[in-house]
N, C-alpha and C. Protein backbone atom coordinates (compact mmCIF):
# COMPACT_ATOMS: atom_id res chain seq x y z
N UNK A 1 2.51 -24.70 13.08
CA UNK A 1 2.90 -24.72 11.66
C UNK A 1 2.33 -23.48 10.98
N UNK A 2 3.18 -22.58 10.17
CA UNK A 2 2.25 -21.62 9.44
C UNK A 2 2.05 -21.97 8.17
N UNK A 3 1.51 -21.37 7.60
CA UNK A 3 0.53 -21.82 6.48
C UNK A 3 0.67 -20.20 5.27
N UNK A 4 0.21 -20.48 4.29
CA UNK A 4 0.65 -19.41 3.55
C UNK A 4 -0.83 -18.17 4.04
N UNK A 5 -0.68 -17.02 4.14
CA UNK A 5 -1.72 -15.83 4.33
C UNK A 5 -2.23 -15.16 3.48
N UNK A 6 -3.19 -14.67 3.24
CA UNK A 6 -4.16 -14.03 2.39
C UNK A 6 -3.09 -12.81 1.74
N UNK A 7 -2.55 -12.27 2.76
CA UNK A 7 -1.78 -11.11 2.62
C UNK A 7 -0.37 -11.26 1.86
N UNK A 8 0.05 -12.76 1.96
CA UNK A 8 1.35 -12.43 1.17
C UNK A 8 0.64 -13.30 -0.12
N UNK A 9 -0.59 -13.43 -0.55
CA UNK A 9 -0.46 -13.99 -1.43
C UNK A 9 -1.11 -12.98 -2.48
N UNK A 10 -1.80 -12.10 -2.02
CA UNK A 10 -2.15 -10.54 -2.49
C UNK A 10 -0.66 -9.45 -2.91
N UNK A 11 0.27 -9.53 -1.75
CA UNK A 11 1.08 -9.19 -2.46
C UNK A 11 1.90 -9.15 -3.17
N UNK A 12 2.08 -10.71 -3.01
CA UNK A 12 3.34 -11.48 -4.25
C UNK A 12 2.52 -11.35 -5.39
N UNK A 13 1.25 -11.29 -5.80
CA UNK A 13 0.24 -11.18 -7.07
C UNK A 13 0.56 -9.98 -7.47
N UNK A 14 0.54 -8.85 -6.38
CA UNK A 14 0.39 -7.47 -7.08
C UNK A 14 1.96 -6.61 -7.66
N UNK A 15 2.81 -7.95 -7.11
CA UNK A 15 4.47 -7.20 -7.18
C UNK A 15 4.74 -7.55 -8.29
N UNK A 16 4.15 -9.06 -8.74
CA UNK A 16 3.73 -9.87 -10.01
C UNK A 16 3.38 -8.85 -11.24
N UNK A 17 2.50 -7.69 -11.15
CA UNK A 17 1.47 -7.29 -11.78
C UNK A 17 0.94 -7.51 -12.72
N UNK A 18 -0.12 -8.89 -11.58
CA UNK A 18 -1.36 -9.61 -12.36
C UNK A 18 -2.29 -9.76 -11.83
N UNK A 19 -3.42 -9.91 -12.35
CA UNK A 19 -4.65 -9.65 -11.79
C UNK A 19 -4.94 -11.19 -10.91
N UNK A 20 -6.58 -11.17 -10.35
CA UNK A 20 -6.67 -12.46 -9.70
C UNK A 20 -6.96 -13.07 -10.86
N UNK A 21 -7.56 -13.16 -11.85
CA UNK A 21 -7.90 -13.73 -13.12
C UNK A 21 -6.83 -14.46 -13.56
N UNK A 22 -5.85 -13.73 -14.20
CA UNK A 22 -4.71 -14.12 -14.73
C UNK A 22 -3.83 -15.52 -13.43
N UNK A 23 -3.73 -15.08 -12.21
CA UNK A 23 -3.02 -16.01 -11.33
C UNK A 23 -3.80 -17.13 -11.73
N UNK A 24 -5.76 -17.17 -11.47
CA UNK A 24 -5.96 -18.07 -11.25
C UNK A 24 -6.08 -19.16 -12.70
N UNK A 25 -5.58 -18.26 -13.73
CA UNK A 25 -5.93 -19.05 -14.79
C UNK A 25 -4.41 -19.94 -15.24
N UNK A 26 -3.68 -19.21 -14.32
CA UNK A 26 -2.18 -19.93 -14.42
C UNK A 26 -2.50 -21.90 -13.50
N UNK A 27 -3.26 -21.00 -12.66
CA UNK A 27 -2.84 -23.02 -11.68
C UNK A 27 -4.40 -23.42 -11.84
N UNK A 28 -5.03 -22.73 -12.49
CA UNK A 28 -6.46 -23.66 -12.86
C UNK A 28 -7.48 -23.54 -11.92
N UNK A 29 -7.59 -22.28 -11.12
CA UNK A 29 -8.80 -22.06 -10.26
C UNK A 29 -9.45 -21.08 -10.88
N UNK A 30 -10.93 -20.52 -10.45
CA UNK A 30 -11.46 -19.60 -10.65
C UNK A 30 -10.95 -18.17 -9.70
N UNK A 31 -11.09 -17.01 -10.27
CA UNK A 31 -10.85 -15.67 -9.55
C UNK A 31 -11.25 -15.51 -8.33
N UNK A 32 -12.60 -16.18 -8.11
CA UNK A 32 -13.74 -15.75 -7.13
C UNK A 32 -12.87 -16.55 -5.52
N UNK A 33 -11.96 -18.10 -6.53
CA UNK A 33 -10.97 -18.72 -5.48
C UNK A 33 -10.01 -18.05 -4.74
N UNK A 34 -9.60 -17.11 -5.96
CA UNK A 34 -8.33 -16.36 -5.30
C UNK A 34 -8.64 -14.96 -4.78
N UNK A 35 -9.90 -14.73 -4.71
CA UNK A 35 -10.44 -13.64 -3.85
C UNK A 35 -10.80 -13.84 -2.59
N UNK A 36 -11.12 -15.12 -2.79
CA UNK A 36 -11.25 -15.85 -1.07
C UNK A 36 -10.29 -15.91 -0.25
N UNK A 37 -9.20 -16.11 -0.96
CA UNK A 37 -8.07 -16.71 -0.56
C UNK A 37 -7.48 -15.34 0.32
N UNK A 38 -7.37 -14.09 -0.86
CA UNK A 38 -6.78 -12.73 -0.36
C UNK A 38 -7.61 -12.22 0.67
N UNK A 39 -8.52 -12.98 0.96
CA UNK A 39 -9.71 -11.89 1.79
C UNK A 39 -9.67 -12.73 3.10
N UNK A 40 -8.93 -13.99 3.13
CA UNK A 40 -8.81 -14.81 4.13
C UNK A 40 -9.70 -15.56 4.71
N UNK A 41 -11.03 -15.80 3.20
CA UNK A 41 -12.16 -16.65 3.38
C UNK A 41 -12.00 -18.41 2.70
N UNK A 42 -10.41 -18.65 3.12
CA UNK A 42 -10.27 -19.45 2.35
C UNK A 42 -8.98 -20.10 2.24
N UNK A 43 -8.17 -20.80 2.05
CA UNK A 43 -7.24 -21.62 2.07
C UNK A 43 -6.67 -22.29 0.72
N UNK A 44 -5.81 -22.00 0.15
CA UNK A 44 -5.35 -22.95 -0.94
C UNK A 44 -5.18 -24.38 -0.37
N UNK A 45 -5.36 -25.66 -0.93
CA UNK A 45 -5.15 -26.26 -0.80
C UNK A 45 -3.72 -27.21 -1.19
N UNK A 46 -3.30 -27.49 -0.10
CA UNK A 46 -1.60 -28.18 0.01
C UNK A 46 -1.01 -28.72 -1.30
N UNK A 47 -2.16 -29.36 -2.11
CA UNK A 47 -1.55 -30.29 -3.38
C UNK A 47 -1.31 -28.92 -4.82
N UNK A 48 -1.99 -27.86 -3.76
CA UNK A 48 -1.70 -26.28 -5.49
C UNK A 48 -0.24 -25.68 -4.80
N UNK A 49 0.29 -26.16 -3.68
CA UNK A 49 1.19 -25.13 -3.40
C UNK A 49 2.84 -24.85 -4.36
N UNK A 50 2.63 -26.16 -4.93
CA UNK A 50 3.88 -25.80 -6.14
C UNK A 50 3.58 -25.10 -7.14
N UNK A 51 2.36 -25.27 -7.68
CA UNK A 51 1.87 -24.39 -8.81
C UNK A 51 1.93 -22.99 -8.33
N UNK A 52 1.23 -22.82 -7.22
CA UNK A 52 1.08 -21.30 -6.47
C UNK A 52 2.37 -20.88 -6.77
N UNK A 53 3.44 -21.08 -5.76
CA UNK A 53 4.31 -20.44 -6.02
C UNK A 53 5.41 -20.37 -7.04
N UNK A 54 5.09 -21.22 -8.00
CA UNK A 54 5.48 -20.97 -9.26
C UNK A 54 4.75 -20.05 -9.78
N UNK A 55 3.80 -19.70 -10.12
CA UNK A 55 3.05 -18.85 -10.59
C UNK A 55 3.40 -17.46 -10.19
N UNK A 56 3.31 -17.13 -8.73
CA UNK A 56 3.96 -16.30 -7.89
C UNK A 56 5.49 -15.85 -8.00
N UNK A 57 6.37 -16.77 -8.53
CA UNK A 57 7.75 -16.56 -8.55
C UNK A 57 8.65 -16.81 -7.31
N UNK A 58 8.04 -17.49 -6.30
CA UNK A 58 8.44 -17.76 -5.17
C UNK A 58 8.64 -19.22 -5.29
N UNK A 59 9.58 -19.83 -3.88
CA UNK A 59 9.67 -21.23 -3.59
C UNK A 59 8.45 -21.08 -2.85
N UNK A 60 7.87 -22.84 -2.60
CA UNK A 60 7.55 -22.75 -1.88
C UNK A 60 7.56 -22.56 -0.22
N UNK A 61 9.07 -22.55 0.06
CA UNK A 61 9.00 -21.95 1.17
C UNK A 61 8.99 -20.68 2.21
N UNK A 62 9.34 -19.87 0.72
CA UNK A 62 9.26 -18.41 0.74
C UNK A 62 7.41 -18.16 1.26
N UNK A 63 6.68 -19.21 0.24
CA UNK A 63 5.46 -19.17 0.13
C UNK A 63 4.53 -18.91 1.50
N UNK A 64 5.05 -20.31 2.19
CA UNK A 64 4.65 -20.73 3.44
C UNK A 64 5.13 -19.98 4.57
N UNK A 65 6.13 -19.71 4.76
CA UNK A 65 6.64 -18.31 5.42
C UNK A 65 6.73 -17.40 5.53
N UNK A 66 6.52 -17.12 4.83
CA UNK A 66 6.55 -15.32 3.84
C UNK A 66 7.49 -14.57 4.29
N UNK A 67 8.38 -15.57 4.36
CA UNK A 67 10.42 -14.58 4.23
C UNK A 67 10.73 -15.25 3.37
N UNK A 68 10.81 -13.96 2.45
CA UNK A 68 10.83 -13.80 1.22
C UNK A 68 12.49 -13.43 0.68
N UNK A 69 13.00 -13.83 0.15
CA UNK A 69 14.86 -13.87 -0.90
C UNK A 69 14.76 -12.94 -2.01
N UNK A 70 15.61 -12.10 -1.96
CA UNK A 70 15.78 -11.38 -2.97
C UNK A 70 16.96 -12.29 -3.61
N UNK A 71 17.36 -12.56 -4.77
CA UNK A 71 18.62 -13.08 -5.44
C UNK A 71 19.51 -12.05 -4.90
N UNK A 72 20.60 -12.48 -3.81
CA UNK A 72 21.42 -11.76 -3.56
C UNK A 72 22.78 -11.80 -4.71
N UNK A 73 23.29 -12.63 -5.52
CA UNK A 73 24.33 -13.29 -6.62
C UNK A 73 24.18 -11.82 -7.70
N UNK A 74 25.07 -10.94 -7.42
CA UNK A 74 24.76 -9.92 -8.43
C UNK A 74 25.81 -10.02 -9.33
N UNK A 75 26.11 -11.35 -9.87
CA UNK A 75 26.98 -11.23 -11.41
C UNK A 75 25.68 -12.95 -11.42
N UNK A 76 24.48 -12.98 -11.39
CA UNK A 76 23.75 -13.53 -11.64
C UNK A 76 22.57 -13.14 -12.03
N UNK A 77 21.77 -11.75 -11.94
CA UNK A 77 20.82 -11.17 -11.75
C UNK A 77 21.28 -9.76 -12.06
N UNK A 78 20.86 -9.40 -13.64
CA UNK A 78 21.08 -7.79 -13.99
C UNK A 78 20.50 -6.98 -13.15
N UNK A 79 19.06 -7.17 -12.12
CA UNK A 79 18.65 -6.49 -11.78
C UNK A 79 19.99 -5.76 -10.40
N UNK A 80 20.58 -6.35 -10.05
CA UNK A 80 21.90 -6.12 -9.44
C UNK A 80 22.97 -4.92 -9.70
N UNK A 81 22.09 -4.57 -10.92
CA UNK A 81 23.32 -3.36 -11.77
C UNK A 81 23.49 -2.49 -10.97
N UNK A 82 25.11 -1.75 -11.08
CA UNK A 82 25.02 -0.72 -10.06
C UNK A 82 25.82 0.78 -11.36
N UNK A 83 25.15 1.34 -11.27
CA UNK A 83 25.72 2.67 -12.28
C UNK A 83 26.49 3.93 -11.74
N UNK A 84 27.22 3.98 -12.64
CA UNK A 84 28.49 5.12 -12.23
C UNK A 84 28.20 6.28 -13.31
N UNK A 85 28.16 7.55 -12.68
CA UNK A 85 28.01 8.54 -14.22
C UNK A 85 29.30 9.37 -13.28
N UNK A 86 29.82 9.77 -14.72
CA UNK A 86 30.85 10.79 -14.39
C UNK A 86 30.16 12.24 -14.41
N UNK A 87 30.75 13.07 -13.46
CA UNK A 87 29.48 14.36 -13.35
C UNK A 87 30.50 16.11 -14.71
N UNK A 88 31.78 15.12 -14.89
CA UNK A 88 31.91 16.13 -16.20
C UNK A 88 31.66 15.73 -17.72
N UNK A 89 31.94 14.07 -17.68
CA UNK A 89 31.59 14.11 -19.21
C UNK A 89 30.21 13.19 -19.45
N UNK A 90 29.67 12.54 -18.48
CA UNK A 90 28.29 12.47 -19.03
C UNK A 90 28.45 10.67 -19.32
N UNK A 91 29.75 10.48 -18.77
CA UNK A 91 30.06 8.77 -19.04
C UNK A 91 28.99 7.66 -18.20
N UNK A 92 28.33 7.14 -18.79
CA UNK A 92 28.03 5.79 -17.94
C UNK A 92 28.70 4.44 -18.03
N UNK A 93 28.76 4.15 -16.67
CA UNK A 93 29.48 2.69 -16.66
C UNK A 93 28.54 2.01 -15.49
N UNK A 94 28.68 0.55 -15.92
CA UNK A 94 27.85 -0.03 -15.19
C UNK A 94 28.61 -1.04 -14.71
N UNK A 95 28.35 -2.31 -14.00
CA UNK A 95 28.47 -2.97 -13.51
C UNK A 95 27.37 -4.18 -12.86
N UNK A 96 27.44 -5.00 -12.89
CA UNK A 96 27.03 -5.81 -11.97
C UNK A 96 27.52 -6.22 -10.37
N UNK A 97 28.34 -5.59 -10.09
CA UNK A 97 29.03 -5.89 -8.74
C UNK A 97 29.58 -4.44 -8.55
N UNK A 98 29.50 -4.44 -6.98
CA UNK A 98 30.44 -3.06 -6.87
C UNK A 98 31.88 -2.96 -7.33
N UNK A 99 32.23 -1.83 -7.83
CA UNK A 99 33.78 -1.97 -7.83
C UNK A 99 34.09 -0.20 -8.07
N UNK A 100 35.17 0.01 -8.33
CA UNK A 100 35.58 1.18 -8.18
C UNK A 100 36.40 1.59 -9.67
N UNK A 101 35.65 3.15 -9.92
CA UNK A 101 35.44 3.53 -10.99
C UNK A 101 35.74 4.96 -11.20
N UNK A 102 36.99 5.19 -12.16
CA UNK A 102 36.70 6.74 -12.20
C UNK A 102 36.68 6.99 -13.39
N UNK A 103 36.78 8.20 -14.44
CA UNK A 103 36.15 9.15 -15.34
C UNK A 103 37.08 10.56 -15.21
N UNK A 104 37.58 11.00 -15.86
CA UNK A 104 37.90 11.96 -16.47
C UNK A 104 38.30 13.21 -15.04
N UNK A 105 39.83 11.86 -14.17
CA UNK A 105 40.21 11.69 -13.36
C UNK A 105 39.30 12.43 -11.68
N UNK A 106 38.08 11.30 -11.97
CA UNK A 106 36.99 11.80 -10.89
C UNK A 106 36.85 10.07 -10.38
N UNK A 107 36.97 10.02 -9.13
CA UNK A 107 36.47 9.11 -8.16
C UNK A 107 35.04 8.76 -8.22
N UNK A 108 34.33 7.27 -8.95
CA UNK A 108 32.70 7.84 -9.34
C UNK A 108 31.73 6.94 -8.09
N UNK A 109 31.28 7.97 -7.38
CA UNK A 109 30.18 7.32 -6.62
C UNK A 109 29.54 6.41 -6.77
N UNK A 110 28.66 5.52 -6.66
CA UNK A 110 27.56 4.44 -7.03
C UNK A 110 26.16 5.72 -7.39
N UNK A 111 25.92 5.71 -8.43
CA UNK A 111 24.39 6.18 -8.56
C UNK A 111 23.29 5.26 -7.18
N UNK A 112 22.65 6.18 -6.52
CA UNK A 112 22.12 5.53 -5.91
C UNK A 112 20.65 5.95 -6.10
N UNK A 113 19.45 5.11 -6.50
CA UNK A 113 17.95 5.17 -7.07
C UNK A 113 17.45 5.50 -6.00
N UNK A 114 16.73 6.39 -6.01
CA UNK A 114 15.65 7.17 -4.86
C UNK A 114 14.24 6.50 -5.77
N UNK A 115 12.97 6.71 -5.54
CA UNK A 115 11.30 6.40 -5.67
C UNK A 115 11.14 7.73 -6.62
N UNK A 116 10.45 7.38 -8.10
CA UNK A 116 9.66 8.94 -8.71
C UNK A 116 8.93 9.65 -7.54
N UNK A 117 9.48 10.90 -7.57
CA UNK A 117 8.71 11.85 -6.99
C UNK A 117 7.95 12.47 -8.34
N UNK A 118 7.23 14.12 -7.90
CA UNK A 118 6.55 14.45 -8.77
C UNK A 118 7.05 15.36 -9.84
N UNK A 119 8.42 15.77 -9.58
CA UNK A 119 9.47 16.02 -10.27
C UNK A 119 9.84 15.62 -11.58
N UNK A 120 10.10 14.14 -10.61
CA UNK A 120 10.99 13.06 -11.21
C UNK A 120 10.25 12.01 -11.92
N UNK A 121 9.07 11.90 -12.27
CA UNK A 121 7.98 10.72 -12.37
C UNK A 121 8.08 10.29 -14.11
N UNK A 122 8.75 9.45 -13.62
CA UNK A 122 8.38 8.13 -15.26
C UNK A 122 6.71 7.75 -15.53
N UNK A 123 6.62 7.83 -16.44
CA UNK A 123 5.29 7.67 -17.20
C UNK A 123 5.23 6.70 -18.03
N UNK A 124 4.76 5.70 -17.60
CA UNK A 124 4.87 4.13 -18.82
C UNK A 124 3.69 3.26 -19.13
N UNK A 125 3.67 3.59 -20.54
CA UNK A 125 2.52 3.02 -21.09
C UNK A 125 2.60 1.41 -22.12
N UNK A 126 1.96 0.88 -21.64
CA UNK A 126 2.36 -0.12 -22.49
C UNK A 126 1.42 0.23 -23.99
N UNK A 127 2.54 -0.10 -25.30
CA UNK A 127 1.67 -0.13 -26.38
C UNK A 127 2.36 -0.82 -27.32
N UNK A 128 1.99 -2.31 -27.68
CA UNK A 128 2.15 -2.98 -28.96
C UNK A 128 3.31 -3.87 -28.22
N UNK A 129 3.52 -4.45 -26.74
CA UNK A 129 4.39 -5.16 -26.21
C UNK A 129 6.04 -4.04 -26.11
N UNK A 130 5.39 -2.82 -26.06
CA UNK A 130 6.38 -2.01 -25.53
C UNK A 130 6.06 -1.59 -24.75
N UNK A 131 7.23 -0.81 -23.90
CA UNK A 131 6.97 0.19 -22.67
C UNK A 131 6.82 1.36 -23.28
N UNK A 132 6.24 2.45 -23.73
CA UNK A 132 6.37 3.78 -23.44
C UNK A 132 6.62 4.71 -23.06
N UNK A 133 8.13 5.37 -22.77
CA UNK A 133 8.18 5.89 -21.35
C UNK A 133 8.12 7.43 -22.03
N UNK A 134 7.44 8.45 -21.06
CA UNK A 134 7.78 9.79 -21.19
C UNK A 134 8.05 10.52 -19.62
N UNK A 135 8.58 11.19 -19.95
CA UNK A 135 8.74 12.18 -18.47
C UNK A 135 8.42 14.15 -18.57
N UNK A 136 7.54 14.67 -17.97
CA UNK A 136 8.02 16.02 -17.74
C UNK A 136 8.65 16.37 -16.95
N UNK A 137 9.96 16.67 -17.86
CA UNK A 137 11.50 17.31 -17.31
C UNK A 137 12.13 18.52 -17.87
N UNK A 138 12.41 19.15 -17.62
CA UNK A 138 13.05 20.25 -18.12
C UNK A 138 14.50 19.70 -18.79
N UNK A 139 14.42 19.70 -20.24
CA UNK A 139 15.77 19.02 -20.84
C UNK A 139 16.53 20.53 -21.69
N UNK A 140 17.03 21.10 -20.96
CA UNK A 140 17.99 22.56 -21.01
C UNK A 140 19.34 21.87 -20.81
N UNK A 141 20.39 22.80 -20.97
CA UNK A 141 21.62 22.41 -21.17
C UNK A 141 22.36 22.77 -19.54
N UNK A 142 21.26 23.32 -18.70
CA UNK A 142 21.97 23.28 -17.44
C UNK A 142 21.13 21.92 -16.50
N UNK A 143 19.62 21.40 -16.68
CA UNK A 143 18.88 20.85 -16.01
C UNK A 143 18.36 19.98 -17.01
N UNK A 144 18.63 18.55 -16.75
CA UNK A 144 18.44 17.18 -18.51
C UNK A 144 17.93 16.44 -17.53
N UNK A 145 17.84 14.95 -18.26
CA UNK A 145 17.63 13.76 -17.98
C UNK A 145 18.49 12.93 -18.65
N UNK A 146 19.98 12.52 -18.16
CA UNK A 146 21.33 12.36 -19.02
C UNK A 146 20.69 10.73 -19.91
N UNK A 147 19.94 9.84 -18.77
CA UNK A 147 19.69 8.59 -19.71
C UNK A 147 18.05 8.23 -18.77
N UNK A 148 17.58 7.14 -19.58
CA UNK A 148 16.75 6.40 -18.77
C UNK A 148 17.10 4.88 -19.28
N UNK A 149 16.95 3.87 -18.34
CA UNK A 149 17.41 2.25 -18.35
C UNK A 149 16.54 1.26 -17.90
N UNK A 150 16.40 0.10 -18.66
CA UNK A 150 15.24 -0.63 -18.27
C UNK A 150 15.79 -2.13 -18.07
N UNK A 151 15.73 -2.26 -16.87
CA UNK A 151 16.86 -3.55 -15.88
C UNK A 151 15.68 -4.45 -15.99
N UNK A 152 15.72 -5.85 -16.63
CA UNK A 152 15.24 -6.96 -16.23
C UNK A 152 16.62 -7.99 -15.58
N UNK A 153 15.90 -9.25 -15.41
CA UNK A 153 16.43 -10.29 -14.64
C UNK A 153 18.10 -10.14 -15.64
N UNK A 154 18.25 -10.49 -17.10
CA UNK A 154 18.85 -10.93 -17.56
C UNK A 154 19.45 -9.43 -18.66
N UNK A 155 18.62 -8.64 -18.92
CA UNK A 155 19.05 -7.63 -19.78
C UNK A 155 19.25 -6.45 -18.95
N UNK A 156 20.08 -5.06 -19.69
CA UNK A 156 20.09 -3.83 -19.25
C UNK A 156 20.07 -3.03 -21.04
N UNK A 157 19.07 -2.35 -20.47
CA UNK A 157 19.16 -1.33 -21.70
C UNK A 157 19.03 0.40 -21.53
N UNK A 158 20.31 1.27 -22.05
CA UNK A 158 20.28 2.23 -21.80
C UNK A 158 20.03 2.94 -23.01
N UNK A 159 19.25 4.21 -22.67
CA UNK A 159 19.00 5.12 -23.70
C UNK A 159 19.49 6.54 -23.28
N UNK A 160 20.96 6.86 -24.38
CA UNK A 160 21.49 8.36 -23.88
C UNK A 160 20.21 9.77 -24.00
N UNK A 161 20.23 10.72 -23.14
CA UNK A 161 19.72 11.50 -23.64
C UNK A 161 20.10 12.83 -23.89
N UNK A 162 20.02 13.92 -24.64
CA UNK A 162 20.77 15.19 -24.45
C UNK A 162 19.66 16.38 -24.28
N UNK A 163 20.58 17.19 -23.75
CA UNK A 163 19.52 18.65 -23.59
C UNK A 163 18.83 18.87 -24.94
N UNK A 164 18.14 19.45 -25.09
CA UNK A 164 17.32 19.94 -26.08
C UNK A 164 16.38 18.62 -26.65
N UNK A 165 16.35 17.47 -25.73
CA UNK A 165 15.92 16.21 -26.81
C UNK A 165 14.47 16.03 -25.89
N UNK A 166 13.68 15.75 -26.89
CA UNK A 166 12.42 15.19 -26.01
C UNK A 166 12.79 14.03 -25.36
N UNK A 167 11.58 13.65 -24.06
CA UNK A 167 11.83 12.30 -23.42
C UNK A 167 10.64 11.86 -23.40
N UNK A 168 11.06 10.95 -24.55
CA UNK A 168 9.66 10.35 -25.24
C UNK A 168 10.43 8.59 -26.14
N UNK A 169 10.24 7.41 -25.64
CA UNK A 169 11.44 6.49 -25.41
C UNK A 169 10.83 5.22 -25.61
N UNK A 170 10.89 4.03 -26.27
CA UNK A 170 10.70 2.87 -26.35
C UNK A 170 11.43 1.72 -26.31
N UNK A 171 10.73 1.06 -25.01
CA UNK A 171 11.89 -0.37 -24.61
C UNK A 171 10.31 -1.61 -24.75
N UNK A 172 11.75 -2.40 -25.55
CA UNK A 172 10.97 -3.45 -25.95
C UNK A 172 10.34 -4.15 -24.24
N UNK A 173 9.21 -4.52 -24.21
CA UNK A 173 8.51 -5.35 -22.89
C UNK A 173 9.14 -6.62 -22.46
N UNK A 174 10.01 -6.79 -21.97
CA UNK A 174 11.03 -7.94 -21.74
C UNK A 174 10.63 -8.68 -20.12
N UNK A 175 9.45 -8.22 -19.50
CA UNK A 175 9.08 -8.93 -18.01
C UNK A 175 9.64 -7.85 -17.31
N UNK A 176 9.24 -8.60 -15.67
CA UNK A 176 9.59 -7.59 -14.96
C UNK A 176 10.92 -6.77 -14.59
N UNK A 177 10.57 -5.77 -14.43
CA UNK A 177 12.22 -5.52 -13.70
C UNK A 177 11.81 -4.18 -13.39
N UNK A 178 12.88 -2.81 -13.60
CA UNK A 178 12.87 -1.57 -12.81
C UNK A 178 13.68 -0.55 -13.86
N UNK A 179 12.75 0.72 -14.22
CA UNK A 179 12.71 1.49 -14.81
C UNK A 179 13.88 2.80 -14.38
N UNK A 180 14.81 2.96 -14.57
CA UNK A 180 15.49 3.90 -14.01
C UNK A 180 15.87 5.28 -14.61
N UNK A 181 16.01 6.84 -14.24
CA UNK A 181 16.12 7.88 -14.96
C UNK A 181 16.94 8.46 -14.17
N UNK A 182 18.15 9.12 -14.90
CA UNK A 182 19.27 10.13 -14.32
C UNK A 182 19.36 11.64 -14.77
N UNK A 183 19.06 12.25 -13.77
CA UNK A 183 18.71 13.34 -13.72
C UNK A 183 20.05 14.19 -13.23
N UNK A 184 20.64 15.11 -14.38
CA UNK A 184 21.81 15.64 -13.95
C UNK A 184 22.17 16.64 -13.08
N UNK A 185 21.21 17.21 -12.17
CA UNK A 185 21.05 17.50 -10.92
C UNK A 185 20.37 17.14 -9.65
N UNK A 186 19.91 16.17 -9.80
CA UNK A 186 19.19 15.56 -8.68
C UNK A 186 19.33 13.97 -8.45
N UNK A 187 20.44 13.42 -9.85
CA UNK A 187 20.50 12.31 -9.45
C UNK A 187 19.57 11.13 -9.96
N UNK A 188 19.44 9.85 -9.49
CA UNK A 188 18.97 8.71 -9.90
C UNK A 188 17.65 8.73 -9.34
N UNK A 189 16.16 8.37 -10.23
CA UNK A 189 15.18 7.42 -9.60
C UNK A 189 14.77 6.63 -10.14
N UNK A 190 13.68 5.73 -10.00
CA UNK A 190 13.37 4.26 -10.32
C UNK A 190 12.24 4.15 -10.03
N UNK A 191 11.49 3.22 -11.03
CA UNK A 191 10.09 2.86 -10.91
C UNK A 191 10.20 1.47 -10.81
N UNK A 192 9.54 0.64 -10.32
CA UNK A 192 9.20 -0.52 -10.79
C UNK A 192 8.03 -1.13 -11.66
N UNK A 193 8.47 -2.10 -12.20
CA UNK A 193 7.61 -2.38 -13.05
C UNK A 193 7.19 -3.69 -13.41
C-alpha cells in the first residue's frame, strides 16, 4: 500500500505558495508537524487525510499516490487559454480550446509560453492584494512587449501594451494561476504564480 511522502507533500505546499505555518494552520497542526512530515520524520495521520488534501488542492487520491491531474476540460478551467496574436496588426484572440484563427488574412499559430529567461523575466510584487508586475524590456517601436495576462482558474485578464509605454502594471490578486508576457520578437513567456 503507498502512503502519502514527505516529498509530494513539500511540493504540493510549495506549488501552493504557502508556507509550513500557513498549511498547518489550515488542518490544525503545528509547523514543527509539517516539518516532520517533509523531512520524512513523520507520518500524517489517516483521519487528516481529507483536510490535507484539501488544503493542498488535491484529492485524496492524487494525495496517496502522487499521480497527480491536471484539469484536462479546457472550456472548464481558464487556465486552459490558448492565445493567438496576429504578427501584423497586434490582434489578440483567445480561446479556451484550440481552434483555428486568422487576422488580417494570416493563418494564426497558437502562442506557445516558454519559462522567463533573463531577457524575458516578469517581476511581481505583491502590494495592497495586488500583483505588481514590471519587466526590463526594451519597449521601441521595432522590439515591445505587445501585452502581459494574468490566467487564474476562472478569470483572464489582458493588459495591451505599446512601444514607447512603460511596463509597470497592476492585476488585482485573484489566487493562483500564471503570469504571461508577449514579446513581439521572441514570442510568449510565463511565470507562475
Amino acid at each position: 500500500m503507498s502512503y502519502v511522502t514527505g516529498k509530494a507533500i513539500k511540493e504540493l505546499r510549495e506549488k501552493r505558495q504557502i508556507t509550513q505555518k500557513e498549511l498547518a494552520e489550515q488542518i490544525g497542526v503545528s509547523d514543527k508537524t509539517i516539518s516532520k512530515w517533509e523531512t520524512n520524520r513523520g507520518l500524517p495521520d489517516i483521519g487528516i487525510m481529507e483536510e490535507l488534501a484539501r488544503a493542498l488542492g488535491v484529492s485524496i487520491a492524487e494525495l496517496l499516490t502522487g499521480d497527480l491531474r491536471e484539469n484536462e476540460n479546457p472550456s472548464g478551467n481558464m487556465k486552459k487559454v490558448h492565445f493567438y496574436v496576429c504578427p501584423v496588426c497586434g490582434n489578440i484572440i483567445t480561446s479556451v480550446g484550440k481552434g483555428t484563427f486568422s487576422c488580417c488574412g494570416v493563418t494564426l499559430p497558437e502562442a506557445e509560453a516558454e519559462k522567463c529567461d533573463e531577457e524575458h523575466c516578469l517581476n511581481v510584487q505583491t502590494i495592497d492584494n495586488e500583483y505588481y508586475v514590471t519587466m526590463q524590456h526594451p519597449m521601441n517601436k521595432t522590439h515591445y512587449i505587445s501585452f502581459i495576462a494574468y490566467v487564474t482558474s476562472d478569470d483572464c485578464e489582458i493588459i495591451k501594451l505599446y512601444p514607447e509605454q512603460d511596463i509597470s502594471l497592476r492585476f488585482r490578486k485573484r489566487g493562483y494561476g500564471i503570469m504571461y508576457a508577449y514579446c513581439n520578437r521572441h514570442g510568449m513567456v510565463k511565470k507562475m504564480m
